[in-house]
C-alpha atoms as a PDB file:
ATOM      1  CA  UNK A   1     -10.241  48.061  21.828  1.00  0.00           C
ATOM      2  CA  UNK A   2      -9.277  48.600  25.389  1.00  0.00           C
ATOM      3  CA  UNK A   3      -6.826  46.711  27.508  1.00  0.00           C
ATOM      4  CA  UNK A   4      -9.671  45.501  29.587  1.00  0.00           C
ATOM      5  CA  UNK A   5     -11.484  43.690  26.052  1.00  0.00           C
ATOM      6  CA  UNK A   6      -8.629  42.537  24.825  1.00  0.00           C
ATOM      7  CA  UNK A   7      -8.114  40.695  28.536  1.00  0.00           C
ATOM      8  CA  UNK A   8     -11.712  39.051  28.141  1.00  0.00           C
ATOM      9  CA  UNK A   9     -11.698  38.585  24.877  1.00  0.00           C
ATOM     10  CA  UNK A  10      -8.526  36.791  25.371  1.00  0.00           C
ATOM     11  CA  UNK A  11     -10.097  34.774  28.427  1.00  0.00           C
ATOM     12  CA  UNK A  12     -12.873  34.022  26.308  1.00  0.00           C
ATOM     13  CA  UNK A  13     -11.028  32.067  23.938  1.00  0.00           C
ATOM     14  CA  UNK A  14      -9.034  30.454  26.576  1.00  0.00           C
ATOM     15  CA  UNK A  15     -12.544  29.277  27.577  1.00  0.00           C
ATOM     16  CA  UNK A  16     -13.752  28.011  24.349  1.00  0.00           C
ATOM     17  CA  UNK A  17     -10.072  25.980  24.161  1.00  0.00           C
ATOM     18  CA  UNK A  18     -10.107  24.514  27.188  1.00  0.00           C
ATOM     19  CA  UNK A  19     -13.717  23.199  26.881  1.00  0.00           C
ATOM     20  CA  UNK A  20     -13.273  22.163  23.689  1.00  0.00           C
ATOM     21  CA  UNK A  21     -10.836  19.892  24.969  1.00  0.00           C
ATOM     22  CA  UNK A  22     -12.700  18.790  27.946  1.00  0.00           C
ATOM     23  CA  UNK A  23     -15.500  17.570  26.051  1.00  0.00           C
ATOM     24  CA  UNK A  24     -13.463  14.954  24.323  1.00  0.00           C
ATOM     25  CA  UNK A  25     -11.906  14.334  27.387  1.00  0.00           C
ATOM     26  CA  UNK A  26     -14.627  13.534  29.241  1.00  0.00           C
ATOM     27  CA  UNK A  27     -16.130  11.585  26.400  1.00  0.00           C
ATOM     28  CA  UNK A  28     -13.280   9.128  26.887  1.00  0.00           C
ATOM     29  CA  UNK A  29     -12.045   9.371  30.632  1.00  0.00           C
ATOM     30  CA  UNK A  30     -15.255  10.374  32.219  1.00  0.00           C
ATOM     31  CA  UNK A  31     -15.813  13.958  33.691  1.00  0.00           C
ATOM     32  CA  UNK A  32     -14.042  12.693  36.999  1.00  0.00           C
ATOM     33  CA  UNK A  33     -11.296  12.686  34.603  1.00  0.00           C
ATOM     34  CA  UNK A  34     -11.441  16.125  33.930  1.00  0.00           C
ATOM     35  CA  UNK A  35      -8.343  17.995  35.508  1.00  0.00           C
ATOM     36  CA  UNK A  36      -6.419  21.265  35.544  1.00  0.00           C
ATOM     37  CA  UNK A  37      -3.155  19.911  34.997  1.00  0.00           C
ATOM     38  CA  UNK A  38      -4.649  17.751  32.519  1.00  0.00           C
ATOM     39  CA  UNK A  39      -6.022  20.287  30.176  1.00  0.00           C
ATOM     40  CA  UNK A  40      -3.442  22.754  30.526  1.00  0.00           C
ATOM     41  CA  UNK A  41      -0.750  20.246  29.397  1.00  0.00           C
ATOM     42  CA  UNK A  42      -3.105  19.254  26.500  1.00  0.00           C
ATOM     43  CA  UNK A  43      -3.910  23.163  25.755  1.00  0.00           C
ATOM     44  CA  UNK A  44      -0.881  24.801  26.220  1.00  0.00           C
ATOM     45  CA  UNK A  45      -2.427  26.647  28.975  1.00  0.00           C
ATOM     46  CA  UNK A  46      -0.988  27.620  32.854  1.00  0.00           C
ATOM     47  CA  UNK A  47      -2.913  25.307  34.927  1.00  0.00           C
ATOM     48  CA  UNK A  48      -3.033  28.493  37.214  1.00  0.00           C
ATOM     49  CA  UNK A  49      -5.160  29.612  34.022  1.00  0.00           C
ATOM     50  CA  UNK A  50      -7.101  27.202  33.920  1.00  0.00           C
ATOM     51  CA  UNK A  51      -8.240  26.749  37.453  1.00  0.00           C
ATOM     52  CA  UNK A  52      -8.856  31.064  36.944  1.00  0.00           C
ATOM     53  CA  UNK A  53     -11.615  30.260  34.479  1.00  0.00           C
ATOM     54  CA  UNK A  54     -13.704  27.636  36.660  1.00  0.00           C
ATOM     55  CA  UNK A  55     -12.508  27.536  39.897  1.00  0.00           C
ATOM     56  CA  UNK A  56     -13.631  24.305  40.702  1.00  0.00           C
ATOM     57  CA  UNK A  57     -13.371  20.988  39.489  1.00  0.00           C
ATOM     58  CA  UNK A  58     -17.243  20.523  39.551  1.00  0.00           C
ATOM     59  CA  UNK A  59     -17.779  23.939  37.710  1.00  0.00           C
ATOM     60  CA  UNK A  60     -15.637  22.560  34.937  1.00  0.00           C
ATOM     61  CA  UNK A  61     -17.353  19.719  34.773  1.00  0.00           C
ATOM     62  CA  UNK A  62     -20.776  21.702  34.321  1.00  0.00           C
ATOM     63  CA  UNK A  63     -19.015  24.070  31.765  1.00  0.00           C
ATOM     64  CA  UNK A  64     -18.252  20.837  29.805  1.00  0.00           C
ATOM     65  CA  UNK A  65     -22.192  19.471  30.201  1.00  0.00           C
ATOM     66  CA  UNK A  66     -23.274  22.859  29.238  1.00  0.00           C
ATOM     67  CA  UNK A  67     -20.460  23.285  25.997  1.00  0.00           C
ATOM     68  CA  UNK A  68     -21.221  19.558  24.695  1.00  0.00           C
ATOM     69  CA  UNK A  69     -25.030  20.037  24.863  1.00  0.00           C
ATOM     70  CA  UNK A  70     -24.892  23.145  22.765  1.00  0.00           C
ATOM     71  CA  UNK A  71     -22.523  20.921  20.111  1.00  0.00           C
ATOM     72  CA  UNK A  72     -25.316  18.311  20.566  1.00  0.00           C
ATOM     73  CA  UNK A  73     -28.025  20.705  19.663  1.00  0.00           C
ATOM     74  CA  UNK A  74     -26.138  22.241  16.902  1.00  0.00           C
ATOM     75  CA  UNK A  75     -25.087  18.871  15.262  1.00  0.00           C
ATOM     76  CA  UNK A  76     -28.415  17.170  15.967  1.00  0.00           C
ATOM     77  CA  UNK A  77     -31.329  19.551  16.855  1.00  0.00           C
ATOM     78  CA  UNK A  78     -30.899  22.212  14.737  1.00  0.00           C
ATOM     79  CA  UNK A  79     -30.314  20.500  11.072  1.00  0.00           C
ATOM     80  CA  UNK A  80     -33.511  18.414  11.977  1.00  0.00           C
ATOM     81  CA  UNK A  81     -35.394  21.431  12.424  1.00  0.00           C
ATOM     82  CA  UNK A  82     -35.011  21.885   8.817  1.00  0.00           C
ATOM     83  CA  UNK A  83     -38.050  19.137   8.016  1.00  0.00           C
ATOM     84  CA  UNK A  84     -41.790  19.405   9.297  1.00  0.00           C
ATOM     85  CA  UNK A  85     -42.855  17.926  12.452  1.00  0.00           C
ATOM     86  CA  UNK A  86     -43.398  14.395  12.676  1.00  0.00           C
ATOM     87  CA  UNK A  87     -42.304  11.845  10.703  1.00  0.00           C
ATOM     88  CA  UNK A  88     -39.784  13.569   8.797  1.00  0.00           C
ATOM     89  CA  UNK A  89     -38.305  14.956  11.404  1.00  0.00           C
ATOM     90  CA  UNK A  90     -37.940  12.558  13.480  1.00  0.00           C
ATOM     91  CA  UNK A  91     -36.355  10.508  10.863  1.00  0.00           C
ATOM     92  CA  UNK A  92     -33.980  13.954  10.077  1.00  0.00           C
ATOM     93  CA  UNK A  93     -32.991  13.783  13.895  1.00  0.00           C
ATOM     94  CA  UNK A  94     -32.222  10.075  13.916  1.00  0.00           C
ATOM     95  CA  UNK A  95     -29.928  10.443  10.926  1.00  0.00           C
ATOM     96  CA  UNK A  96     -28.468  13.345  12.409  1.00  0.00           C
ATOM     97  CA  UNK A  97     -27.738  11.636  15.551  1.00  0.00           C
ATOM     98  CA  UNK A  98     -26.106   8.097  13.396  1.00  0.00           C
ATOM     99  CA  UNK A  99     -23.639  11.286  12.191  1.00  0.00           C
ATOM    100  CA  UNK A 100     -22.647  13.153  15.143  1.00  0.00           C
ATOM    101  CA  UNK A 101     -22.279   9.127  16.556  1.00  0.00           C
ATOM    102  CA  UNK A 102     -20.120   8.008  13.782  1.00  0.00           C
ATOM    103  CA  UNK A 103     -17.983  10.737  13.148  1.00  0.00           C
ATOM    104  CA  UNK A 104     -18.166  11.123  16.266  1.00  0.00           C
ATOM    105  CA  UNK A 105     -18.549  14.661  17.748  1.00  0.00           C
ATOM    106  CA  UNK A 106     -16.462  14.256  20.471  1.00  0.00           C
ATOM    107  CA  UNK A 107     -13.759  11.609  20.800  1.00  0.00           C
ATOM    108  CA  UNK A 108     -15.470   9.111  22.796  1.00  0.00           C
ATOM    109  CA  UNK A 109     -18.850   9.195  20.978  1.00  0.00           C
ATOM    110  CA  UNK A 110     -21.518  10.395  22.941  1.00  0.00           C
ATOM    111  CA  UNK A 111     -20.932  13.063  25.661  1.00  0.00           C
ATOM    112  CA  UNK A 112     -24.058  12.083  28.016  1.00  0.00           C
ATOM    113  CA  UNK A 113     -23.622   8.474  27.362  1.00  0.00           C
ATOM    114  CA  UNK A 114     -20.212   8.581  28.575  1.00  0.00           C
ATOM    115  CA  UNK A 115     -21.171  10.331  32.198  1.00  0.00           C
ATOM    116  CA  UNK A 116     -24.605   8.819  32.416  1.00  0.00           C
ATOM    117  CA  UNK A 117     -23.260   5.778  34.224  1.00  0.00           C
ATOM    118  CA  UNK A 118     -20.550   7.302  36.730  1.00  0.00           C
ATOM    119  CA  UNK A 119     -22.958   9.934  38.251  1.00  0.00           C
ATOM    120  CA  UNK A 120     -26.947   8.423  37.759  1.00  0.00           C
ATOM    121  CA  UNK A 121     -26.300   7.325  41.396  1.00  0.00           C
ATOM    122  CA  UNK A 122     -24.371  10.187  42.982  1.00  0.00           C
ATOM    123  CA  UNK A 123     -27.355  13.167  43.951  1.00  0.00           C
ATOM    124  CA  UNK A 124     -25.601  16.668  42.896  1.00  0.00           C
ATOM    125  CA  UNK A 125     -25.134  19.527  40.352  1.00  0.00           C
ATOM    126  CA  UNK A 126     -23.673  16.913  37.495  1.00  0.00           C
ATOM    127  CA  UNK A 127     -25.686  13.826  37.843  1.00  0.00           C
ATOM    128  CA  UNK A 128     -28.991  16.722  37.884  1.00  0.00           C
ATOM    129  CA  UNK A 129     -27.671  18.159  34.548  1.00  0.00           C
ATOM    130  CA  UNK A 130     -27.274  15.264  32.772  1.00  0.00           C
ATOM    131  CA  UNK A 131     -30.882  14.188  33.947  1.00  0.00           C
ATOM    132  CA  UNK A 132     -32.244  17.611  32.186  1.00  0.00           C
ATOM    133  CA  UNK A 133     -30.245  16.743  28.980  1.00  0.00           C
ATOM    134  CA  UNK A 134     -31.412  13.143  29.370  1.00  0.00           C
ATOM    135  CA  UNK A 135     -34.838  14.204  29.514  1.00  0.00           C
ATOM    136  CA  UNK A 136     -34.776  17.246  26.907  1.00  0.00           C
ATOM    137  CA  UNK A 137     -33.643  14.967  24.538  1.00  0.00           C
ATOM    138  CA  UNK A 138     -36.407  12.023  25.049  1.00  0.00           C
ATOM    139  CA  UNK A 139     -39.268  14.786  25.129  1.00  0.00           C
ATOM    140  CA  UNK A 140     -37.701  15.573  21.728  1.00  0.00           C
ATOM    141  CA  UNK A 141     -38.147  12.271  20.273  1.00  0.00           C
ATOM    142  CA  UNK A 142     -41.754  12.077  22.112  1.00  0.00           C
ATOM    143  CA  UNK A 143     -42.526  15.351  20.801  1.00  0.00           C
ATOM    144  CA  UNK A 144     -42.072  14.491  16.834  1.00  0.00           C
ATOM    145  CA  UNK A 145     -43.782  11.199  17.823  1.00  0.00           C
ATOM    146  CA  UNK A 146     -47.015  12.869  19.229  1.00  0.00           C
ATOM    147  CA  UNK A 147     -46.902  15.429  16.117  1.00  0.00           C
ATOM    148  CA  UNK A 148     -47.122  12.091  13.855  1.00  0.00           C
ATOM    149  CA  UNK A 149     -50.046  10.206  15.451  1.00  0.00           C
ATOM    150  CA  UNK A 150     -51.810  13.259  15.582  1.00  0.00           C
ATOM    151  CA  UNK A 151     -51.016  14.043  12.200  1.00  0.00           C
ATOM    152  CA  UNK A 152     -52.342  11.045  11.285  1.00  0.00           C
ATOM    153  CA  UNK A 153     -48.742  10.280   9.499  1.00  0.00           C
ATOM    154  CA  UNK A 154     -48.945   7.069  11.852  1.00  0.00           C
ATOM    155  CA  UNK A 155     -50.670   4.528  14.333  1.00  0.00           C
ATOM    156  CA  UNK A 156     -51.086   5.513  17.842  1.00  0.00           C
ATOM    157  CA  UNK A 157     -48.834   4.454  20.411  1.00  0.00           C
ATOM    158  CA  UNK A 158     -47.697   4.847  23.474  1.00  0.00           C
ATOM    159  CA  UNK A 159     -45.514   7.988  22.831  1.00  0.00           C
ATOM    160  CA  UNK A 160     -43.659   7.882  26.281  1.00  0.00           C
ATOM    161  CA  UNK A 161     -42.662   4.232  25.697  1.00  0.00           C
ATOM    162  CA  UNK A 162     -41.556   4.366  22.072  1.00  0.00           C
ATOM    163  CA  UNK A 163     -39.389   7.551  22.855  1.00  0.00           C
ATOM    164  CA  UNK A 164     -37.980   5.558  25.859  1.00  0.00           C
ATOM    165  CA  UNK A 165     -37.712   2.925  23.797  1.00  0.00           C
ATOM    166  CA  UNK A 166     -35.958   4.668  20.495  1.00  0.00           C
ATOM    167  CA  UNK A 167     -33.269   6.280  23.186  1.00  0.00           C
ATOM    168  CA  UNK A 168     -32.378   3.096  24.692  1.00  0.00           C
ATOM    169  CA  UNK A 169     -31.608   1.984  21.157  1.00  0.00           C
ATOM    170  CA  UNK A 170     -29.477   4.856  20.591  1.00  0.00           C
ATOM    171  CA  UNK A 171     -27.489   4.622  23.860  1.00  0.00           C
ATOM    172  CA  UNK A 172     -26.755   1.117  22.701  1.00  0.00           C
ATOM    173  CA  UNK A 173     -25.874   2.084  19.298  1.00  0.00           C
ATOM    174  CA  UNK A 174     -23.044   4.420  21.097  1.00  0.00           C
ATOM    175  CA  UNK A 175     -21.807   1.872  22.862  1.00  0.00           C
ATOM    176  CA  UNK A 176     -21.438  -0.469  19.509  1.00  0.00           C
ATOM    177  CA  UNK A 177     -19.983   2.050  17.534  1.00  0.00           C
ATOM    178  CA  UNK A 178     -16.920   2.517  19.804  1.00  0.00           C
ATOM    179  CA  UNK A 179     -16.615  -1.229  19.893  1.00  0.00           C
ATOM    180  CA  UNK A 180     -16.260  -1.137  15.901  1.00  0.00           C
ATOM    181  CA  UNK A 181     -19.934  -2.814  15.117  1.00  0.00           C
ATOM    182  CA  UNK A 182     -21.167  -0.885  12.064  1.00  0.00           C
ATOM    183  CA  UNK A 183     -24.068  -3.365  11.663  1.00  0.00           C
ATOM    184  CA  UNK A 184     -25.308  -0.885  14.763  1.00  0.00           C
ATOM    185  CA  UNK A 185     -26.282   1.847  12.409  1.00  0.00           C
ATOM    186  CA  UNK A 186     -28.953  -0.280  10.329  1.00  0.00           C
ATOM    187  CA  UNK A 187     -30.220  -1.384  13.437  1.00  0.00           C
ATOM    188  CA  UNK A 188     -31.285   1.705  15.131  1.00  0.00           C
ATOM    189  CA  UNK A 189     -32.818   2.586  11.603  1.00  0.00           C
ATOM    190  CA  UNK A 190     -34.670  -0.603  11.403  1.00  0.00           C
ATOM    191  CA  UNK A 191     -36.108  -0.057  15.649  1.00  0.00           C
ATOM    192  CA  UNK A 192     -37.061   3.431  14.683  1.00  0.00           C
ATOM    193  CA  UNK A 193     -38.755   2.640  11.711  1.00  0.00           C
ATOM    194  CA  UNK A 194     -41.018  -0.380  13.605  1.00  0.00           C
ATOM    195  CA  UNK A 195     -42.155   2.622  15.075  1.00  0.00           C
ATOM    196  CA  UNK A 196     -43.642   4.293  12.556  1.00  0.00           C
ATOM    197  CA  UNK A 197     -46.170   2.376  11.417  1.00  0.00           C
ATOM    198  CA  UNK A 198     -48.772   4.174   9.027  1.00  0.00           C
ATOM    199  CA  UNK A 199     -52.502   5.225  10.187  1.00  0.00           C
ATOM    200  CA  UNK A 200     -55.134   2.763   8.809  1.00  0.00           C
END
């Protein structure tokens, strides 16, 4: 291995650290909370190191969005994918989700949650990729639904509500969770579950 892999290799895992710990940061302190000094004191890093790997506070912060969504889809997209379309696996992603919410994933519960409040009135680079994530993850729930009524598996709806409808639930169920309500968990089972009334 030459001098000049073992640099990026090295400056790859200083990467991987750093975000690592500026996902649960921002889970709990909000991306504007997000800060060289901050995560090199909590890393061990230079802060000079740091700032070398994003430049910018706002690159960070997109770095983060982009390192917490793949954690997302790895804890919540992927296992589901496991089950057939439909009603099984929308059920598989919903229990997924109550797990990588409970545990939680990151330290202040949900990642997009957190952030979706500071920046959904702020026009820029953040607030637009936590719309896409926003929206990839309804058209996920809208997806399985549309696979079901057209399955047959259950009645038709209106998909685009119901999916709206399911992730509101969810967003609230975040919320509850951090404030120590674990009747939250039955809840969002019981919403989803109104939805999925059989075909006649």
């Amino acid at each position: 291995m030459t001098t000049e892999d073992k640099r990026l290799l090295r400056g790859a895992r200083s990467r991987q650290l750093v975000l690592r710990q500026a996902v649960d940061t921002a889970s709990l302190d909000g991306l504007e909370g997000l800060s060289f000094g901050k995560l090199a004191t909590d890393t061990g890093l230079s802060k000079a190191g740091v700032q070398t790997l994003f430049k910018t506070k706002e690159t960070l912060q997109l770095a983060a969005l982009d390192f917490g969504r793949d954690m997302f889809i790895d804890a919540v997209i992927r296992p589901a994918r496991a089950q057939p379309h439909g009603v099984q696996r929308l059920r598989a992603l919903i229990e997924c989700w109550i797990v990588y919410a409970q545990t939680p994933l990151f330290a202040g519960g949900c990642l997009r949650v957190a952030n979706m409040a500071e920046f959904d009135s702020r026009p820029g680079p953040v607030r637009d990729a936590l719309v896409r994530e926003q929206r990839e993850w309804v058209a996920t729930i809208a997806r399985e639904l549309r696979y079901a009524v057209d399955a047959g598996e259950i009645a038709d709806l209106d998909i685009d509500l119901a999916a709206f409808q399911i992730d509101a639930v969810l967003c609230a169920a975040n919320t509850a969770l951090r404030l120590g309500e674990v009747d939250a968990v039955p809840k969002v089972r019981r919403v989803v579950e109104s939805f999925l009334i059989p075909a006649s």
